[in-house]
N, C-alpha and C. Protein backbone atom coordinates (compact mmCIF):
# COMPACT_ATOMS: atom_id res chain seq x y z
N UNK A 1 0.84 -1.17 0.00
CA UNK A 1 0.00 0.00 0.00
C UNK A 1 0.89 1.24 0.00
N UNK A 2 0.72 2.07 -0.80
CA UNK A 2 1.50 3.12 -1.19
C UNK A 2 0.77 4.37 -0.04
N UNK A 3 1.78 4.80 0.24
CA UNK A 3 0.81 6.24 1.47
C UNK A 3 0.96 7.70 0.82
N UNK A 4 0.08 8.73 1.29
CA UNK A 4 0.04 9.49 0.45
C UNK A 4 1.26 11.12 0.05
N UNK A 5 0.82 12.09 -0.22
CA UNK A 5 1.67 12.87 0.01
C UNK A 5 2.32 13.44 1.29
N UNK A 6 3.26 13.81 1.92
CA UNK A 6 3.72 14.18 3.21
C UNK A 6 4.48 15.78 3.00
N UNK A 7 4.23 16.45 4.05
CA UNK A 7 4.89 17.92 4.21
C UNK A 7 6.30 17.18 4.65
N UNK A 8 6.92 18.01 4.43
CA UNK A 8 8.54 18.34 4.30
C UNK A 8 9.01 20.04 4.95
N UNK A 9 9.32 20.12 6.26
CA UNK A 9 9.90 21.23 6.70
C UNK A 9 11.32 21.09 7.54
N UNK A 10 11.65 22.64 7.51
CA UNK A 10 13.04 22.32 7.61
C UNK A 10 13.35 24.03 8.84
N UNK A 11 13.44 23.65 10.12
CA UNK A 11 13.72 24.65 10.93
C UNK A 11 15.11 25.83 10.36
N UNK A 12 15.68 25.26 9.35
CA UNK A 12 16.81 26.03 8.93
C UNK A 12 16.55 26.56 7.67
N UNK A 13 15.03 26.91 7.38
CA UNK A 13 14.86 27.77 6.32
C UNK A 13 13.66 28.12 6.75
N UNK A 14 13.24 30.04 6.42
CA UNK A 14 12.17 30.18 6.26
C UNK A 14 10.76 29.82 6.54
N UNK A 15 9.87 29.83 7.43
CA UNK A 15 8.86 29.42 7.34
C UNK A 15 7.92 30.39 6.56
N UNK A 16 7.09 29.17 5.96
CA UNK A 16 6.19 29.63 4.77
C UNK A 16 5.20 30.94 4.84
N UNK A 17 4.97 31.89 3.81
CA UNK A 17 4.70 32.81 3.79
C UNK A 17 2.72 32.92 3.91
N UNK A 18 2.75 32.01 3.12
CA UNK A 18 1.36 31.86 2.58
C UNK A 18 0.78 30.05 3.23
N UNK A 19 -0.01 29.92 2.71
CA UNK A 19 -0.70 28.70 3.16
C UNK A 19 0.00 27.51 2.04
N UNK A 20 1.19 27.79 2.41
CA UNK A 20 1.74 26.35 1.74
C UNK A 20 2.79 25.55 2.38
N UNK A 21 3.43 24.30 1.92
CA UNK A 21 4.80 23.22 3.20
C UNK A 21 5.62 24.45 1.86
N UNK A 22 6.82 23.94 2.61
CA UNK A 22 8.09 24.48 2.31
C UNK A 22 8.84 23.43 1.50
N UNK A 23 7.75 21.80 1.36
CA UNK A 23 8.20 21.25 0.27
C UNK A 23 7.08 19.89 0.56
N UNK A 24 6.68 18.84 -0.65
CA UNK A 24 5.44 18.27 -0.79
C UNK A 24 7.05 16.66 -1.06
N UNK A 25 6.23 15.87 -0.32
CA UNK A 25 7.25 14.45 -0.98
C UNK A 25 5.91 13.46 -1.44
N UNK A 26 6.12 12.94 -2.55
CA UNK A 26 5.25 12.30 -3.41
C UNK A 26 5.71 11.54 -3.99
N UNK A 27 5.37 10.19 -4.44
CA UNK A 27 6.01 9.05 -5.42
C UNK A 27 6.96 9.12 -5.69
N UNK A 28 8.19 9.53 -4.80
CA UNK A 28 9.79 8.90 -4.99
C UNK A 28 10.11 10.43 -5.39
N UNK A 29 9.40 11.65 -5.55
CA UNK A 29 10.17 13.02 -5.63
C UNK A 29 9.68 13.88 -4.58
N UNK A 30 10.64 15.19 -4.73
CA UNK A 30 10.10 16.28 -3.19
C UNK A 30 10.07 17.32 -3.93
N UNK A 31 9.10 17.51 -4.32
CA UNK A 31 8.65 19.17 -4.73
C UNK A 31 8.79 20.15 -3.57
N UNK A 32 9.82 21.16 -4.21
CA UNK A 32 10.02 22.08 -3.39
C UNK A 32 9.78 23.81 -3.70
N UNK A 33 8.57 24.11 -2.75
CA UNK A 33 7.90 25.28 -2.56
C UNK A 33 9.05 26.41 -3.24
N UNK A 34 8.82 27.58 -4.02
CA UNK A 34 9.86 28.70 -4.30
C UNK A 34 10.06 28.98 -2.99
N UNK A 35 11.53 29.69 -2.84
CA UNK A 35 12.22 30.32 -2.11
C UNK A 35 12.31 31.74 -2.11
N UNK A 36 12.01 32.79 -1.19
CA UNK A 36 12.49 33.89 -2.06
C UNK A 36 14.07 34.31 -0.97
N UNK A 37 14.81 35.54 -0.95
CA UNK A 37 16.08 35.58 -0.26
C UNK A 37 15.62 36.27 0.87
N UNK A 38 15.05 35.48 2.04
CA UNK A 38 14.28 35.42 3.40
C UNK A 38 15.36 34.81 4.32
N UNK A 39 15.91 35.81 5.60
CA UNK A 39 16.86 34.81 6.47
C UNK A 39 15.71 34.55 7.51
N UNK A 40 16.15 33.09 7.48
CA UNK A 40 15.20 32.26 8.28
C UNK A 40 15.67 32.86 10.05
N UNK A 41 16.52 33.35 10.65
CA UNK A 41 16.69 33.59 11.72
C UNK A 41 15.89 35.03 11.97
N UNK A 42 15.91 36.12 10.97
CA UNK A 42 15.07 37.31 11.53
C UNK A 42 14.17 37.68 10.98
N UNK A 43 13.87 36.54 9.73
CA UNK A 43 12.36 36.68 8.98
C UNK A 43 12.16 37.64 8.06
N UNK A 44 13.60 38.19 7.61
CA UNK A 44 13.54 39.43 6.72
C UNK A 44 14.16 38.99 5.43
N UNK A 45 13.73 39.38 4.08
CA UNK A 45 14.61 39.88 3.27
C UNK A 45 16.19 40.52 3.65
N UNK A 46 16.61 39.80 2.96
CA UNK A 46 18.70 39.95 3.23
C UNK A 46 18.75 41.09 1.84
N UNK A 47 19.79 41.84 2.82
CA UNK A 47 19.56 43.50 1.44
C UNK A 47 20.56 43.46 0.78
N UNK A 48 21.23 44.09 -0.43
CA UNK A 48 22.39 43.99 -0.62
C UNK A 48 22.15 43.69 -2.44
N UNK A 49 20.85 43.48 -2.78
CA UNK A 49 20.99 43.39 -4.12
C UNK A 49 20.44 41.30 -4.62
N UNK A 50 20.79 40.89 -5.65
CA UNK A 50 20.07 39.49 -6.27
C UNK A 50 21.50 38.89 -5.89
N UNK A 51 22.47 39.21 -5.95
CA UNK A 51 23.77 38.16 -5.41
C UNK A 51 23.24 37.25 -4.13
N UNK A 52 23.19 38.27 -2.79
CA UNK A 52 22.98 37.65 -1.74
C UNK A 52 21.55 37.44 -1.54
N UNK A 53 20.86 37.72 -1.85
CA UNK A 53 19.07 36.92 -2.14
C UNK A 53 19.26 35.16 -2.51
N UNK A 54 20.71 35.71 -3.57
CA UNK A 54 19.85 34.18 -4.50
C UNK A 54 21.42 33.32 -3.70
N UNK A 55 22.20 33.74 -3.28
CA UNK A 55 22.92 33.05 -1.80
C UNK A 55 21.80 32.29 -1.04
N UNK A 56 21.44 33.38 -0.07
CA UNK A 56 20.21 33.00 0.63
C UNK A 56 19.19 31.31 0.03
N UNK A 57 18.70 31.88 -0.93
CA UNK A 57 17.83 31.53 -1.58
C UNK A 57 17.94 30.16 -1.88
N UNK A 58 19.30 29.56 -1.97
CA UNK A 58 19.81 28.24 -2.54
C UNK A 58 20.49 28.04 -1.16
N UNK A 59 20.48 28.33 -0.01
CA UNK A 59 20.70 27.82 1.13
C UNK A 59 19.44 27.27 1.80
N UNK A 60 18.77 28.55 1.79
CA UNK A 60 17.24 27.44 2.49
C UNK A 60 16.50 26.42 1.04
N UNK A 61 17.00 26.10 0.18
CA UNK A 61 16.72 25.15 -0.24
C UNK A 61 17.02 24.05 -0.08
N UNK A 62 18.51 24.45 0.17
CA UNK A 62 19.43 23.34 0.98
C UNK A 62 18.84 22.56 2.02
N UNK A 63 18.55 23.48 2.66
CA UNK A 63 18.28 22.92 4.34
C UNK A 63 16.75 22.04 4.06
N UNK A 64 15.72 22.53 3.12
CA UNK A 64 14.67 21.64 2.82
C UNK A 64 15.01 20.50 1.98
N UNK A 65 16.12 20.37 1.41
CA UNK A 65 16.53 18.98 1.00
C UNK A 65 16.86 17.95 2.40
N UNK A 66 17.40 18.68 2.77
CA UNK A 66 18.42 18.01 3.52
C UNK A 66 17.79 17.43 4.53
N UNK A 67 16.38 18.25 5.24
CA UNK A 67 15.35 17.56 5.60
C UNK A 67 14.64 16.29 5.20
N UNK A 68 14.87 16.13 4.01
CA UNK A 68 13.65 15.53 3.43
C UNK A 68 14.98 13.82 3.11
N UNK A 69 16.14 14.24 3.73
CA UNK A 69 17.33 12.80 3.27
C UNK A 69 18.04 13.41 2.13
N UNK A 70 17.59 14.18 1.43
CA UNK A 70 18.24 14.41 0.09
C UNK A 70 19.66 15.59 -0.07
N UNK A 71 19.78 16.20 -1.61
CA UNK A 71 20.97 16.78 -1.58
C UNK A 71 20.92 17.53 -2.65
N UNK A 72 21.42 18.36 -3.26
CA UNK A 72 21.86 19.13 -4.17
C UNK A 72 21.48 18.22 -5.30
N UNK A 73 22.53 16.91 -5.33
CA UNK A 73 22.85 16.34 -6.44
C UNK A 73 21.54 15.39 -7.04
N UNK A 74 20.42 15.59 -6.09
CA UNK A 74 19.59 14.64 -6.31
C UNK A 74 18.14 15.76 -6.70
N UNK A 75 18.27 17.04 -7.57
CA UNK A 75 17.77 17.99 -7.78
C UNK A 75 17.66 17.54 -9.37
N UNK A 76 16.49 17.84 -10.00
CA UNK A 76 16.60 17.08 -11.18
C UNK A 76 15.75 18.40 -12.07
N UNK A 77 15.17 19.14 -11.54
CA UNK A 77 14.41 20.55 -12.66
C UNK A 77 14.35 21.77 -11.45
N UNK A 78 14.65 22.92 -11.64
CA UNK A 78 14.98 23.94 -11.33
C UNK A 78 13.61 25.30 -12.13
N UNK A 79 13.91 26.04 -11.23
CA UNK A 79 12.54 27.10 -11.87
C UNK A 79 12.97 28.33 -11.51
N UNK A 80 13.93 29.88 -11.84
CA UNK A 80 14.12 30.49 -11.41
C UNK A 80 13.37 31.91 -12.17
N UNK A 81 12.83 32.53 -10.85
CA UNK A 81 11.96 33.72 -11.43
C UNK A 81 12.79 35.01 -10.84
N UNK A 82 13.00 35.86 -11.90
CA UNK A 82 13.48 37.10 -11.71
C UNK A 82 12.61 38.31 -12.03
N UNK A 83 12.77 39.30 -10.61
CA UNK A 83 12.28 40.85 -10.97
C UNK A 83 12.77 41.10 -12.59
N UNK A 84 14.20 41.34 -12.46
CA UNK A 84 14.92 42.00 -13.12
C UNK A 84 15.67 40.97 -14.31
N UNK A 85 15.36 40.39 -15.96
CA UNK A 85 16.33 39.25 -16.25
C UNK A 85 17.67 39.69 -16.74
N UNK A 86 17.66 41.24 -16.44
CA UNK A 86 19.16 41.76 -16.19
C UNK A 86 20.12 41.23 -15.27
N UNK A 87 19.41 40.85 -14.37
CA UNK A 87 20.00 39.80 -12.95
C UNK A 87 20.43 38.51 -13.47
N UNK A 88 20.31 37.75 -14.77
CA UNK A 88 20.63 36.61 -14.85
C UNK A 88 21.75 36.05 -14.93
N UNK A 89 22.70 37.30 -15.55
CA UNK A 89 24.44 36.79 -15.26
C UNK A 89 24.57 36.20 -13.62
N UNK A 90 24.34 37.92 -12.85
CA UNK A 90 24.87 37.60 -11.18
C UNK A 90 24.13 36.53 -10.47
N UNK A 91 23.05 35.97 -10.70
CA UNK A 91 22.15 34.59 -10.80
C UNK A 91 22.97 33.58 -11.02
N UNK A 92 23.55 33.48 -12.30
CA UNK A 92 24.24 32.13 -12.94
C UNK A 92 25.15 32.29 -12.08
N UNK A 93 26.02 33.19 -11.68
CA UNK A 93 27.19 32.78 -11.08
C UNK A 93 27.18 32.37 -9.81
N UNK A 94 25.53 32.54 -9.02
CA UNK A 94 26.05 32.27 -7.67
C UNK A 94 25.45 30.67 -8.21
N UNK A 95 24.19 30.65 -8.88
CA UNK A 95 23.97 29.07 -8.85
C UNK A 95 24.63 27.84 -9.23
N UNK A 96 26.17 28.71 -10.11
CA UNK A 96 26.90 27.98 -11.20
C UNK A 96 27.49 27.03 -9.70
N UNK A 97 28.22 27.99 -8.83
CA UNK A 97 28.70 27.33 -7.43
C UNK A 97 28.11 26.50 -6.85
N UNK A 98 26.65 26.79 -6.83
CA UNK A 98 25.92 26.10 -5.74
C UNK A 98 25.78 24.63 -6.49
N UNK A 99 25.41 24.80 -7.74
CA UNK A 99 25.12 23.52 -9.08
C UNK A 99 27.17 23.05 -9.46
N UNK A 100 28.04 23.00 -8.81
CA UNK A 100 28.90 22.75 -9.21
C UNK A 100 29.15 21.64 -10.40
N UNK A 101 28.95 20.61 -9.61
CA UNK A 101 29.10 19.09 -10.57
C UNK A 101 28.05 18.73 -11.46
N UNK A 102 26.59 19.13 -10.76
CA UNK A 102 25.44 18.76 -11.48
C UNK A 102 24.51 20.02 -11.85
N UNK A 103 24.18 19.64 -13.12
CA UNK A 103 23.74 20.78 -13.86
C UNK A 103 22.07 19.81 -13.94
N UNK A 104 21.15 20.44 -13.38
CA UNK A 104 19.59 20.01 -13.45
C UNK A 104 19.29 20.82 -14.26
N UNK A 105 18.32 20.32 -14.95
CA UNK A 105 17.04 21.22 -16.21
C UNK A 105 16.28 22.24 -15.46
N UNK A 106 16.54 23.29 -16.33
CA UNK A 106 16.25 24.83 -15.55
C UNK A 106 15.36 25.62 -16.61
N UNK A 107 14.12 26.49 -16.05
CA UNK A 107 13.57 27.64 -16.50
C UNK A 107 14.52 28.97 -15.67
N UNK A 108 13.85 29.61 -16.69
CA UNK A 108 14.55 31.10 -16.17
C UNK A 108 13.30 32.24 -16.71
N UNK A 109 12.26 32.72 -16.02
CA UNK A 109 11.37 33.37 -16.47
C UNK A 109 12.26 35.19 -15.43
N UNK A 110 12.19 36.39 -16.47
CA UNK A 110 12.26 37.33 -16.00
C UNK A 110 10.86 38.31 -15.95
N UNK A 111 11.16 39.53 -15.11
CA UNK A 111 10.09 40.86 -15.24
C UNK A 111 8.52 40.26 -14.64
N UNK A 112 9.25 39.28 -13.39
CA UNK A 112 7.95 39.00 -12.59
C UNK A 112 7.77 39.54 -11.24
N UNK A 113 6.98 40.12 -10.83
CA UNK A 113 6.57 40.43 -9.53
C UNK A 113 6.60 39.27 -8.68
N UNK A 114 7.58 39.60 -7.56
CA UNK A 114 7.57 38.60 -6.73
C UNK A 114 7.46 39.26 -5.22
N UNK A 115 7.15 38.00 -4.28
CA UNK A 115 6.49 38.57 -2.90
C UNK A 115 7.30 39.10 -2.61
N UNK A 116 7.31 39.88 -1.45
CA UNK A 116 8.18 41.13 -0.44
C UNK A 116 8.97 41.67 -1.89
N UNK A 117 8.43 42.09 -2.57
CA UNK A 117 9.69 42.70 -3.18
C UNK A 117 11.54 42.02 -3.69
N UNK A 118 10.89 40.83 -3.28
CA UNK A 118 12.06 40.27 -3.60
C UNK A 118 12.56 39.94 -5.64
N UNK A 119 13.80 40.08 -5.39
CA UNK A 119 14.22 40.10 -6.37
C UNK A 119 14.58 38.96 -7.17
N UNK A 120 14.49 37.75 -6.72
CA UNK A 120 14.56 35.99 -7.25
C UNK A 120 14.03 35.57 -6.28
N UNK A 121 13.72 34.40 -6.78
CA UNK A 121 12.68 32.98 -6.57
C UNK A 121 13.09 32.21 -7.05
N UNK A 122 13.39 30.85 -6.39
CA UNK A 122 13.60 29.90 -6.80
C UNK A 122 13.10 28.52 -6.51
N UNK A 123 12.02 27.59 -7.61
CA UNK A 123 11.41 25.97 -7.00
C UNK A 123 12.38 25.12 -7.58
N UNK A 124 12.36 23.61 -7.05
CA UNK A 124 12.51 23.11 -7.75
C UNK A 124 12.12 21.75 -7.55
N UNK A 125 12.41 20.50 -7.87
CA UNK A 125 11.91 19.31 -8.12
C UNK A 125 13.35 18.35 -7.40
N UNK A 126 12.96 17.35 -6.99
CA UNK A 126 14.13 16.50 -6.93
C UNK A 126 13.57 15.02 -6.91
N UNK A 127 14.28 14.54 -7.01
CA UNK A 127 14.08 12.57 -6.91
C UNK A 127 14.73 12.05 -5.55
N UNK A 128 13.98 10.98 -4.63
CA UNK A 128 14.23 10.92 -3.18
C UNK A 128 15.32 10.08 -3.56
N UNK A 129 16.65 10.08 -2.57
CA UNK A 129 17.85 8.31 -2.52
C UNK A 129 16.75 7.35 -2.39
C-alpha cells in the first residue's frame, strides 16, 4: 500500500509565507515550494541586491533537502523567477557554485513580480535516494 503525500519542513529555512509546506514528498520526488532571499533567523529579506538573495535563496533550499534525506545532487528541474532578467548573469554565477558538478534542467522566467519585493525565486523538483 502506497501512502500518500507528506509535508517536508526544515527549521533552517524560512517558514512559509502563505498557506503552503516548504516542500510536498510524493512518489519517490520532493517538490520544493519557491524560495524567495528570506533569512530564516530574523524573517527578513537579506539586502544587498540578487547576489545575496539568490545566496540566501539556494541555502534554504538546501536545508529543505536536507530535511527531506536528500541533496543538491539529487535535484533534477529547477525554476528560477526574476524581478529583473538583467540579474541573470549575477544569478548564474552564484547558482553555477551552488550547481557545481550537477547541472539540473532549468527555467529562467524574468520581469515578474515577486512577494516582499524580492528580487529571485527559486522551485525546484528532486528525486528521493
Amino acid at each position: 500500500m502506497s501512502r500518500g503525500p507528506s509535508a517536508v519542513s526544515s527549521d533552517s529555512a524560512p517558514k512559509p509565507i502563505g498557506p503552503y509546506s516548504q516542500a510536498i514528498e510524493s512518489g519517490g520526488f520532493l517538490f520544493l515550494s519557491g524560495q524567495i532571499g528570506i533569512d530564516y533567523a530574523t524573517g527578513g529579506l537579506v539586502s544587498g541586491g540578487v547576489t545575496p538573495q539568490t545566496e540566501v535563496v539556494l541555502r534554504n533550499l538546501a536545508s529543505v533537502l536536507e530535511a527531506a534525506g536528500a541533496s543538491v545532487a539529487d535535484v533534477v528541474k529547477v525554476s528560477i523567477y526574476l524581478r529583473d532578467i538583467r540579474d541573470f548573469p549575477a544569478v548564474n554565477e552564484v547558482y553555477g557554485r551552488f550547481f557545481s558538478s550537477w547541472k539540473p534542467a532549468r527555467t529562467t522566467l524574468g520581469g515578474v513580480q515577486l512577494p516582499k519585493d524580492a528580487l529571485v525565486e527559486i522551485d525546484a523538483v528532486a528525486r528521493l535516494p
